[in-house]
PDB file of N, CA and C in Angstrom:
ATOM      1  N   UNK A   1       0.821  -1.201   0.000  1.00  0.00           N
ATOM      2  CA  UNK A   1       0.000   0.000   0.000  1.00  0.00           C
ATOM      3  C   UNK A   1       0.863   1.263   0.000  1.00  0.00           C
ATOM      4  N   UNK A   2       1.979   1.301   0.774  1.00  0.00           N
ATOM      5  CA  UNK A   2       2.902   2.526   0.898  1.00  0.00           C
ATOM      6  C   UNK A   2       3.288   2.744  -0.590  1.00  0.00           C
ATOM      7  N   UNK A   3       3.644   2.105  -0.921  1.00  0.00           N
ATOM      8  CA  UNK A   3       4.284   2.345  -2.339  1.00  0.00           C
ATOM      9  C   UNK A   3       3.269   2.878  -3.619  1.00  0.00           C
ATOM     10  N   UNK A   4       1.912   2.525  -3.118  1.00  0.00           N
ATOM     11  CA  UNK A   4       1.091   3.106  -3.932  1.00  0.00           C
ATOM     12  C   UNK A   4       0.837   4.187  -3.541  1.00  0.00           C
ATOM     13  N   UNK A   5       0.815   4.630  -2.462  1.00  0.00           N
ATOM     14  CA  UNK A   5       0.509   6.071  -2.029  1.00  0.00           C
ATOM     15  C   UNK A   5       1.681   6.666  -2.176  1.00  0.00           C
ATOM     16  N   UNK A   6       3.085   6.619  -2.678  1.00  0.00           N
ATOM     17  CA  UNK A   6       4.308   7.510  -3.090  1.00  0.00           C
ATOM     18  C   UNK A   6       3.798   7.611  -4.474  1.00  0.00           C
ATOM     19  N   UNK A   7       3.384   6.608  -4.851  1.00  0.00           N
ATOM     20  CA  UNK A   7       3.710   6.652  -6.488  1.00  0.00           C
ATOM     21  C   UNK A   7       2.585   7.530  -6.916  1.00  0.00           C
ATOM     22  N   UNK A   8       0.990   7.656  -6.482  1.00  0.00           N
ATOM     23  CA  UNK A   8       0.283   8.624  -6.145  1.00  0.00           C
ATOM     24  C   UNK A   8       0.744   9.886  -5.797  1.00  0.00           C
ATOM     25  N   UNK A   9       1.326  10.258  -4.782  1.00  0.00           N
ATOM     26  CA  UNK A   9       1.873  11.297  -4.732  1.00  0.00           C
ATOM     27  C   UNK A   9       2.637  11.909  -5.834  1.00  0.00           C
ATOM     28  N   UNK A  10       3.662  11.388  -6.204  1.00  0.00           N
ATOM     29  CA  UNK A  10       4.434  11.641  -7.017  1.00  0.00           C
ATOM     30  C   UNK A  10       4.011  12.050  -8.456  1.00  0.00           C
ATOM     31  N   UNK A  11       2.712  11.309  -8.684  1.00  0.00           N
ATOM     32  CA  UNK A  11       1.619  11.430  -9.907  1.00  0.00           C
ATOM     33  C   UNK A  11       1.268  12.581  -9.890  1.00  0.00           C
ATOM     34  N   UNK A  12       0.724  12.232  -8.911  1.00  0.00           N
ATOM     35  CA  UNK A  12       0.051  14.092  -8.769  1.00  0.00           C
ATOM     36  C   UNK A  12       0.771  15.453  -8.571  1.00  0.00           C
ATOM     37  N   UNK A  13       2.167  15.156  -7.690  1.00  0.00           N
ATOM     38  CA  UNK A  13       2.919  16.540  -7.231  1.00  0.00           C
ATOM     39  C   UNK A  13       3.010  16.912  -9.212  1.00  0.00           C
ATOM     40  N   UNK A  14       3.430  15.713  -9.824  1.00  0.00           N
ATOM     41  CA  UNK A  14       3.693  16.197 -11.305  1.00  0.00           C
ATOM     42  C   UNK A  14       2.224  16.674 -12.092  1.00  0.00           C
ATOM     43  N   UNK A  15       1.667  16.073 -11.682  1.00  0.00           N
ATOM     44  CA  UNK A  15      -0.342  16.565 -12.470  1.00  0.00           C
ATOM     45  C   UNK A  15      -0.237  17.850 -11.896  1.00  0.00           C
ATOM     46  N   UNK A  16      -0.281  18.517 -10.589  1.00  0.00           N
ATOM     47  CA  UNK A  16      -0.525  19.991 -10.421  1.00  0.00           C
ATOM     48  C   UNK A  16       0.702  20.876 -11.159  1.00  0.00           C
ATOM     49  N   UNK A  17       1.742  20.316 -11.255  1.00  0.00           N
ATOM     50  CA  UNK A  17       2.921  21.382 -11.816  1.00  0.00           C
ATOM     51  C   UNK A  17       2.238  21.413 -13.105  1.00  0.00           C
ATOM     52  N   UNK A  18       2.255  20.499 -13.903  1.00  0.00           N
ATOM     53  CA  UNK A  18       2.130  20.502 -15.554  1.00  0.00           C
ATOM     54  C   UNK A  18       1.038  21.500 -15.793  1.00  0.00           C
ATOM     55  N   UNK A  19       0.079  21.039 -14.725  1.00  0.00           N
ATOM     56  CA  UNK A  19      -0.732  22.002 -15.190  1.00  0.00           C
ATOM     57  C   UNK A  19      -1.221  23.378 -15.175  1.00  0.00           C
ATOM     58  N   UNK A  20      -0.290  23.624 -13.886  1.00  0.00           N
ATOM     59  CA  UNK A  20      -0.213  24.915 -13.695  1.00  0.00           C
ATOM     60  C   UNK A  20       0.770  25.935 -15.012  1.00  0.00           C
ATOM     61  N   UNK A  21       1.700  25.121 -15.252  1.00  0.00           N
ATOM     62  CA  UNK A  21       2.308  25.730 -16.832  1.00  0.00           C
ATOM     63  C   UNK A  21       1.766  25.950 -17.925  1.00  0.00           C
ATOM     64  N   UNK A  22       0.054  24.919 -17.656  1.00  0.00           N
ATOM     65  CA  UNK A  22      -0.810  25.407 -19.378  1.00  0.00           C
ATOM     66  C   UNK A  22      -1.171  25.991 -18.880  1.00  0.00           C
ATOM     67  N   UNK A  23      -2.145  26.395 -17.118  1.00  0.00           N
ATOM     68  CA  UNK A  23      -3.031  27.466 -17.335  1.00  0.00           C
ATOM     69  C   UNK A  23      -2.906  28.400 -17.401  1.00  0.00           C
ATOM     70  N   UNK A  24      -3.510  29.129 -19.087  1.00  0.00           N
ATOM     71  CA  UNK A  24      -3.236  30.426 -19.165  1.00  0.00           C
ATOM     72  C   UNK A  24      -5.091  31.296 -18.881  1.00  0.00           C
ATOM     73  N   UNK A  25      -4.233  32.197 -18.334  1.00  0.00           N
ATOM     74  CA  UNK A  25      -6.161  33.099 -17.776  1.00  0.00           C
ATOM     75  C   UNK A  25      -6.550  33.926 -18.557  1.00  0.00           C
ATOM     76  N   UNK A  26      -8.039  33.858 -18.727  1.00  0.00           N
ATOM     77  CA  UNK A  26      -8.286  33.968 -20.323  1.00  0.00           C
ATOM     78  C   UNK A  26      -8.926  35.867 -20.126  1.00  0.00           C
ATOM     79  N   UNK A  27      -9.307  35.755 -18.437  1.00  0.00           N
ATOM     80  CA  UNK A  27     -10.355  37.363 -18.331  1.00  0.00           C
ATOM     81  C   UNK A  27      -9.071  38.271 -18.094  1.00  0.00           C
ATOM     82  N   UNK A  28      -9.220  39.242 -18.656  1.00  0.00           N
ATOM     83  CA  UNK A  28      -7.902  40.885 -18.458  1.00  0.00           C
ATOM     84  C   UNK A  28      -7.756  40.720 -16.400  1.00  0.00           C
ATOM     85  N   UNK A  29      -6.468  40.546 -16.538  1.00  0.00           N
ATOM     86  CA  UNK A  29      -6.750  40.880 -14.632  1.00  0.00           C
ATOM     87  C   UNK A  29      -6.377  41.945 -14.088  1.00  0.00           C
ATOM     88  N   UNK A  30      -7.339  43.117 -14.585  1.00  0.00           N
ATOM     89  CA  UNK A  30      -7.699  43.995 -14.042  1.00  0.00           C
ATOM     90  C   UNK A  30      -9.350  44.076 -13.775  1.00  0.00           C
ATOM     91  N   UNK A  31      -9.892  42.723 -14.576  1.00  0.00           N
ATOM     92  CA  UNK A  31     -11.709  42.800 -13.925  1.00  0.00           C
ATOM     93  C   UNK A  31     -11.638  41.764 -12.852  1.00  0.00           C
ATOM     94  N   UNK A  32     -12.676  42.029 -12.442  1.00  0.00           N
ATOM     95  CA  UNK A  32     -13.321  40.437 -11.346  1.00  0.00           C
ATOM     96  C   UNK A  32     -12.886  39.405 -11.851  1.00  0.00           C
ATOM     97  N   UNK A  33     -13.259  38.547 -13.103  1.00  0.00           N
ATOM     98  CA  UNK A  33     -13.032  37.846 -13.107  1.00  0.00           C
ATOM     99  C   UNK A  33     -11.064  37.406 -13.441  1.00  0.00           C
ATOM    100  N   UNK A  34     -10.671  38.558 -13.828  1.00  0.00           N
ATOM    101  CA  UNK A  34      -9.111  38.190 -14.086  1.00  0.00           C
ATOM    102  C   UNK A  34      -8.296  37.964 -12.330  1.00  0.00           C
ATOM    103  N   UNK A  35      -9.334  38.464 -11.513  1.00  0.00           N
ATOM    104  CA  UNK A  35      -9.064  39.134  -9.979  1.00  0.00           C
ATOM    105  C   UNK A  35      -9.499  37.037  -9.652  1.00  0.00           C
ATOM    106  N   UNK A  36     -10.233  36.779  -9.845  1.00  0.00           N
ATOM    107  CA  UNK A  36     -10.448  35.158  -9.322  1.00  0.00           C
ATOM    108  C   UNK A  36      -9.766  34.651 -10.568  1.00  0.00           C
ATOM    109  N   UNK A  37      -9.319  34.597 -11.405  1.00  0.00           N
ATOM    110  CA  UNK A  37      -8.384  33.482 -11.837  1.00  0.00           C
ATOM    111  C   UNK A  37      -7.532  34.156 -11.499  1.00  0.00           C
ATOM    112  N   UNK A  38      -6.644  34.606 -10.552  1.00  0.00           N
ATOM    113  CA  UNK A  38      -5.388  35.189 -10.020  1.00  0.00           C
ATOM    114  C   UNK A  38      -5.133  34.327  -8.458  1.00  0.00           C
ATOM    115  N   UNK A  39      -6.562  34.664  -7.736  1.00  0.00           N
ATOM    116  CA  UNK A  39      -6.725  33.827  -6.621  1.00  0.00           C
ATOM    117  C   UNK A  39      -6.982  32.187  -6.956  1.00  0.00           C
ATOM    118  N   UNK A  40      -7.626  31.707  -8.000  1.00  0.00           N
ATOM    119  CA  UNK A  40      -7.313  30.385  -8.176  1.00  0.00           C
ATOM    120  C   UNK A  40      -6.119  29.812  -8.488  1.00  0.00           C
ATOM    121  N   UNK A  41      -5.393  30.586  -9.631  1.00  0.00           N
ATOM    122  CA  UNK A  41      -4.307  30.298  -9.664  1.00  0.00           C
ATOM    123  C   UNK A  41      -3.104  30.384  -8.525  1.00  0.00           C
ATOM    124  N   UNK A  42      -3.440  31.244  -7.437  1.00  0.00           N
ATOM    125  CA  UNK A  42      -2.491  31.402  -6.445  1.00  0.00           C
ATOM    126  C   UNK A  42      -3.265  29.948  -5.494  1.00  0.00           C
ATOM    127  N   UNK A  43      -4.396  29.532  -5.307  1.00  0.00           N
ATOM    128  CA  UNK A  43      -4.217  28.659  -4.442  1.00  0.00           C
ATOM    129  C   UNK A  43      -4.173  27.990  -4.548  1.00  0.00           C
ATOM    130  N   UNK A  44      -3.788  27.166  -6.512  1.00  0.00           N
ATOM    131  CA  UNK A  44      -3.066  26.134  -6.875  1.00  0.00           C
ATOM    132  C   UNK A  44      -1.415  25.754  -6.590  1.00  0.00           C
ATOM    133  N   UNK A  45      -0.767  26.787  -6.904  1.00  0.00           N
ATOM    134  CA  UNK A  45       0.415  27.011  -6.062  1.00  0.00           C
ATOM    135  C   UNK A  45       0.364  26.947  -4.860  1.00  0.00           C
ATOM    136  N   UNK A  46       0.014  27.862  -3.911  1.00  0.00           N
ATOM    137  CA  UNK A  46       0.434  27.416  -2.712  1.00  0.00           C
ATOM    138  C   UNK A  46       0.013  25.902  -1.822  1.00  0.00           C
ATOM    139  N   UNK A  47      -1.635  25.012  -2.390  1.00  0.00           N
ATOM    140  CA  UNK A  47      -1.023  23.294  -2.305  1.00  0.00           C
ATOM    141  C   UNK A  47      -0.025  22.824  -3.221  1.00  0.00           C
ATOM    142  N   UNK A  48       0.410  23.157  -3.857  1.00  0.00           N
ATOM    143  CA  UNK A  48       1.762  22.566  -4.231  1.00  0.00           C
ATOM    144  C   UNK A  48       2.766  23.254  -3.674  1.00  0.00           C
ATOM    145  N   UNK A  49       3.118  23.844  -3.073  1.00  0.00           N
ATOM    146  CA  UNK A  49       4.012  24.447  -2.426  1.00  0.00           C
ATOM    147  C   UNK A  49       4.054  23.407  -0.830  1.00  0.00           C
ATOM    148  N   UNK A  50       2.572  23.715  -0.806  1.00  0.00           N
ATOM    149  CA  UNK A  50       2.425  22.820   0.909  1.00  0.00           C
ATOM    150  C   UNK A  50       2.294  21.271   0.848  1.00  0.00           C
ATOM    151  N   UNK A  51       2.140  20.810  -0.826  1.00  0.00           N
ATOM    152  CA  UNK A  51       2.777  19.209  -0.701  1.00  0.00           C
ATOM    153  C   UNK A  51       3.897  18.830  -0.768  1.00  0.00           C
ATOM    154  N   UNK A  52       4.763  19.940  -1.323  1.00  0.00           N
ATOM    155  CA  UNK A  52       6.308  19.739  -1.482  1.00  0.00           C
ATOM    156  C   UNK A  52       6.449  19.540   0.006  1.00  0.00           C
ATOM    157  N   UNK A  53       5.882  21.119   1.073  1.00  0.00           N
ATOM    158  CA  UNK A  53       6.290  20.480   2.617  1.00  0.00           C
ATOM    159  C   UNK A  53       6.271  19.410   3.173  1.00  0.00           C
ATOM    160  N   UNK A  54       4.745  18.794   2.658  1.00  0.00           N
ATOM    161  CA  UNK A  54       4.523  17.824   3.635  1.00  0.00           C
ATOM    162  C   UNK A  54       5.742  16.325   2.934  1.00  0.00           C
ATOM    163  N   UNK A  55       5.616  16.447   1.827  1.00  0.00           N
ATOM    164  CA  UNK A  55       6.776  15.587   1.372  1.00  0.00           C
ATOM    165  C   UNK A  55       7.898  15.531   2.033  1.00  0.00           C
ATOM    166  N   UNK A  56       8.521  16.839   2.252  1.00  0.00           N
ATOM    167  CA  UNK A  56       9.324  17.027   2.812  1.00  0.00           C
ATOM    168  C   UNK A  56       9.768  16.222   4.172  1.00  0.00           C
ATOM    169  N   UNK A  57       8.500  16.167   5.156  1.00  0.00           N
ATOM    170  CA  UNK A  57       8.681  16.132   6.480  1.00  0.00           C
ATOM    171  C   UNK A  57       7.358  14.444   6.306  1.00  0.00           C
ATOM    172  N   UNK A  58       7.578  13.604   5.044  1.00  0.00           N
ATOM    173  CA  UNK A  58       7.691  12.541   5.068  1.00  0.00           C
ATOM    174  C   UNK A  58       6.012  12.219   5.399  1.00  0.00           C
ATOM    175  N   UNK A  59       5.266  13.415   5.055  1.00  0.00           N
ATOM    176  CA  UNK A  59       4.003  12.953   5.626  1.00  0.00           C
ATOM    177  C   UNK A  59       3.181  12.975   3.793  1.00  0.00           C
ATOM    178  N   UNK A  60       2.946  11.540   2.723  1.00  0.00           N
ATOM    179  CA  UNK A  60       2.772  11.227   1.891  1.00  0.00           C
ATOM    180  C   UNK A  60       1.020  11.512   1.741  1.00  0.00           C
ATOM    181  N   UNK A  61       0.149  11.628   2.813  1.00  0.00           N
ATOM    182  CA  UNK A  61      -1.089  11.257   2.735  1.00  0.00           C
ATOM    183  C   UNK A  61      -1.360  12.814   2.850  1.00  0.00           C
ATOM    184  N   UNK A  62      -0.963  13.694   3.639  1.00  0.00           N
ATOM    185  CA  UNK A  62      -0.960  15.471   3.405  1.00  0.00           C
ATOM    186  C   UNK A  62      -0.334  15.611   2.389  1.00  0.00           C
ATOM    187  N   UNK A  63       0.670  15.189   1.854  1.00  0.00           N
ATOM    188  CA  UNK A  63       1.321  15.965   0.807  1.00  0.00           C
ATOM    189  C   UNK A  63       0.392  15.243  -1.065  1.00  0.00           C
ATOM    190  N   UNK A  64      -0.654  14.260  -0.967  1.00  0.00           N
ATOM    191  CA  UNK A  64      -1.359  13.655  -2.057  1.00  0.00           C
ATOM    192  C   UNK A  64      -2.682  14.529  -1.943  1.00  0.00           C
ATOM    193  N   UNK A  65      -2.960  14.675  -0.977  1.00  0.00           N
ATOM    194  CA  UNK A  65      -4.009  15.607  -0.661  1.00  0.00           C
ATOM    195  C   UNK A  65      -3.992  17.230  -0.977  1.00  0.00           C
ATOM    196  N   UNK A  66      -2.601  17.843  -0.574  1.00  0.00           N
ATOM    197  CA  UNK A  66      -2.226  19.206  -0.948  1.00  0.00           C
ATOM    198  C   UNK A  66      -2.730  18.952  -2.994  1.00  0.00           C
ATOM    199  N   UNK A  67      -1.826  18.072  -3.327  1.00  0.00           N
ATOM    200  CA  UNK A  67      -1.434  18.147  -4.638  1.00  0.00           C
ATOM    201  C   UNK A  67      -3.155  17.919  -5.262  1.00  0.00           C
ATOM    202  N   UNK A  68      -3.474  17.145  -4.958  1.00  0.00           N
ATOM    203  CA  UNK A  68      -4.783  16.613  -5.447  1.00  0.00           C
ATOM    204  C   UNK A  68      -6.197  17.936  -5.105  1.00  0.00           C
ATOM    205  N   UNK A  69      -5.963  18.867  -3.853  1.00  0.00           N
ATOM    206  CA  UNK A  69      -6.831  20.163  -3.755  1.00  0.00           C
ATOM    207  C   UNK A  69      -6.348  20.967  -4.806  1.00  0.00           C
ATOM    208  N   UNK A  70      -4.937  21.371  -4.786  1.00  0.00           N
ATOM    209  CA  UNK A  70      -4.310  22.341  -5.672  1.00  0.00           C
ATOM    210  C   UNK A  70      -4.913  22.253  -7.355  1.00  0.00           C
ATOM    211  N   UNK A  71      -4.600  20.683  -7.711  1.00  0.00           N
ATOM    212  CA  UNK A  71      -5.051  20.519  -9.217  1.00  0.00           C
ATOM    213  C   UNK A  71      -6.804  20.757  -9.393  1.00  0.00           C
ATOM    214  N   UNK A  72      -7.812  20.263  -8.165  1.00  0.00           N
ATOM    215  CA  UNK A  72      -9.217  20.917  -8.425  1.00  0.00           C
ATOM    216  C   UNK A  72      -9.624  22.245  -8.459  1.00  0.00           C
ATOM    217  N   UNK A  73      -8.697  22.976  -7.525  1.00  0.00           N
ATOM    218  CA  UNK A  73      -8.838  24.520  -7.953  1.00  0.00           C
ATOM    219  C   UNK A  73      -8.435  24.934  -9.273  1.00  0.00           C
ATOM    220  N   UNK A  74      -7.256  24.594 -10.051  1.00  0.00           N
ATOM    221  CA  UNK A  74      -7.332  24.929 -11.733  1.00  0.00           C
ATOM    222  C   UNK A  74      -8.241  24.045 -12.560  1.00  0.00           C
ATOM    223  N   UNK A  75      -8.442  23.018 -11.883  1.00  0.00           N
ATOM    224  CA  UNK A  75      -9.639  22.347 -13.056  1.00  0.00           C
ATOM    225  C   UNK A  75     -11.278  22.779 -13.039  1.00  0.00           C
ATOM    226  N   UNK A  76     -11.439  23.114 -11.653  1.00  0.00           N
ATOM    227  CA  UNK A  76     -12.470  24.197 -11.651  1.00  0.00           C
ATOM    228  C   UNK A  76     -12.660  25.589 -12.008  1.00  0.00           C
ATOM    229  N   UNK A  77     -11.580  25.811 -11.911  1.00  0.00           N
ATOM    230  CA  UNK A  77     -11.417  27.349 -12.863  1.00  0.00           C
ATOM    231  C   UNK A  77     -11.146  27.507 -14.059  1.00  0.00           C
ATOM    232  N   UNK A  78     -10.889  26.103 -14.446  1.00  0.00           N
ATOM    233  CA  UNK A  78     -11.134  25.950 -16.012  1.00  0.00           C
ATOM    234  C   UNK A  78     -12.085  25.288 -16.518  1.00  0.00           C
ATOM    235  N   UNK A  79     -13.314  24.862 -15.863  1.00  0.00           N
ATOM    236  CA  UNK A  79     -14.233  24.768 -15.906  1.00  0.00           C
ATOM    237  C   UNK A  79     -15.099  25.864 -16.109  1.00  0.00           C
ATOM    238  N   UNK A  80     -15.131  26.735 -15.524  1.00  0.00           N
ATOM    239  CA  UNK A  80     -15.779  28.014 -15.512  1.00  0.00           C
ATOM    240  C   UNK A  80     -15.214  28.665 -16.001  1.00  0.00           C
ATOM    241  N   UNK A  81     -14.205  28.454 -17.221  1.00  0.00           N
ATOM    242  CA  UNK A  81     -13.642  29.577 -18.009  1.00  0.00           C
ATOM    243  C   UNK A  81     -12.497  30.318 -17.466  1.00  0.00           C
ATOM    244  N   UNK A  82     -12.220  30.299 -16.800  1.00  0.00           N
ATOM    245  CA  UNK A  82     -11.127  31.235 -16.080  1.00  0.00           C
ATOM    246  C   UNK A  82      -9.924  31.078 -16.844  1.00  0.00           C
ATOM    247  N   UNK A  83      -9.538  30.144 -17.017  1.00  0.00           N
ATOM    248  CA  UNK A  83      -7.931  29.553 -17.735  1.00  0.00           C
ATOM    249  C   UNK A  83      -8.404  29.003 -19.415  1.00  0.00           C
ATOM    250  N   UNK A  84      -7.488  29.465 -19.782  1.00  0.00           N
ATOM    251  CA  UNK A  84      -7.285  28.398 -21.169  1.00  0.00           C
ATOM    252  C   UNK A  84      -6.318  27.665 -21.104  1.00  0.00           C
ATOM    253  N   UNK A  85      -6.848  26.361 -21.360  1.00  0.00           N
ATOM    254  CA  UNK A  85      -6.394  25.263 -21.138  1.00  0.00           C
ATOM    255  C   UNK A  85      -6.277  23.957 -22.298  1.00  0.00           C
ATOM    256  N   UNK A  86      -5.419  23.223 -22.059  1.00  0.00           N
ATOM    257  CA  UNK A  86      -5.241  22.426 -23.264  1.00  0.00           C
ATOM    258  C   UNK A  86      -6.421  21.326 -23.353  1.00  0.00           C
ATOM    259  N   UNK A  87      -7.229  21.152 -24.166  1.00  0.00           N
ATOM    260  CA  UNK A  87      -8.213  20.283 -24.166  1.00  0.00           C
ATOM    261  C   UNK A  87      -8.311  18.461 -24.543  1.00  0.00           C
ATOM    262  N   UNK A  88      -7.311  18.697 -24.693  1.00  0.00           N
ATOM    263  CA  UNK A  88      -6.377  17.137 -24.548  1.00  0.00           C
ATOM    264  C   UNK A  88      -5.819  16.904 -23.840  1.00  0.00           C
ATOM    265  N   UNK A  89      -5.444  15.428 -23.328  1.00  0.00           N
ATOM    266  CA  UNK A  89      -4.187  15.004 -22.702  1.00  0.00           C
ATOM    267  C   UNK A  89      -5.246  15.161 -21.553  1.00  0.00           C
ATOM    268  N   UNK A  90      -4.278  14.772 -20.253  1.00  0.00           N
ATOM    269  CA  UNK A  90      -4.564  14.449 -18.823  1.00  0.00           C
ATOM    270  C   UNK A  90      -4.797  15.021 -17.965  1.00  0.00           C
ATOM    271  N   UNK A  91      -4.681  16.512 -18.382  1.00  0.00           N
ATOM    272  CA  UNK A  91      -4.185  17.614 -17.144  1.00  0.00           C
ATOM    273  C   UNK A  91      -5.778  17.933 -16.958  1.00  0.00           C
ATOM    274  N   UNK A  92      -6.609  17.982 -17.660  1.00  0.00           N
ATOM    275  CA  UNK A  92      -7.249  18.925 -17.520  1.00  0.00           C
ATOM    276  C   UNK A  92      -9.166  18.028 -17.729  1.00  0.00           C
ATOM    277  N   UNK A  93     -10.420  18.056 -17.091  1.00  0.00           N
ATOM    278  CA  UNK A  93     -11.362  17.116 -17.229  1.00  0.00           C
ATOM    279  C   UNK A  93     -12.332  18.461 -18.476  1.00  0.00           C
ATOM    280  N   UNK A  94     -12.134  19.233 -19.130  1.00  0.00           N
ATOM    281  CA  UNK A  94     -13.030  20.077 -19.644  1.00  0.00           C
ATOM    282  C   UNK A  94     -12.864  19.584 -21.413  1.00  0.00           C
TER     283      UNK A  94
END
């Protein structure tokens, strides 16, 4: 089981990076909506920032969880338009 939950982890720390490199935000962010894809995009980063920690300090089940919140905040905001996003491939359910 451990080994599936690294290799999970590891899946995912790479699923939130990749995808944070396609999402590009599609509203001017100087309106509302460029103002929430700024905050989605920032609180995709910072769970990946806080699964790298928990990786860090060896805790695999916080740090699959960081990675795995982080990637639903850009896939929900690219759901609702916020990001343009690649419509193929894995990164992304839209």
């Amino acid at each position: 089981m451990a080994a599936d939950l690294h290799e999970k982890m590891d899946r995912y720390e790479g699923l939130l990076a990749d995808a944070l490199d396609e999402a590009d935000a599609v509203p001017p962010a100087e309106t509302p909506l460029g103002e929430a894809a700024a905050e989605y995009e920032e609180m995709a980063q910072s769970y990946l920032e806080d699964g790298r920690h928990f990786r860090e300090q060896d805790d695999p089940v916080n740090a699959l969880a960081a990675f795995s919140y982080g990637h639903a905040w850009l896939d929900a905001g690219a759901r609702i338009g916020l990001f343009d996003v690649p419509e193929t491939g894995h990164l992304f359910t839209v």
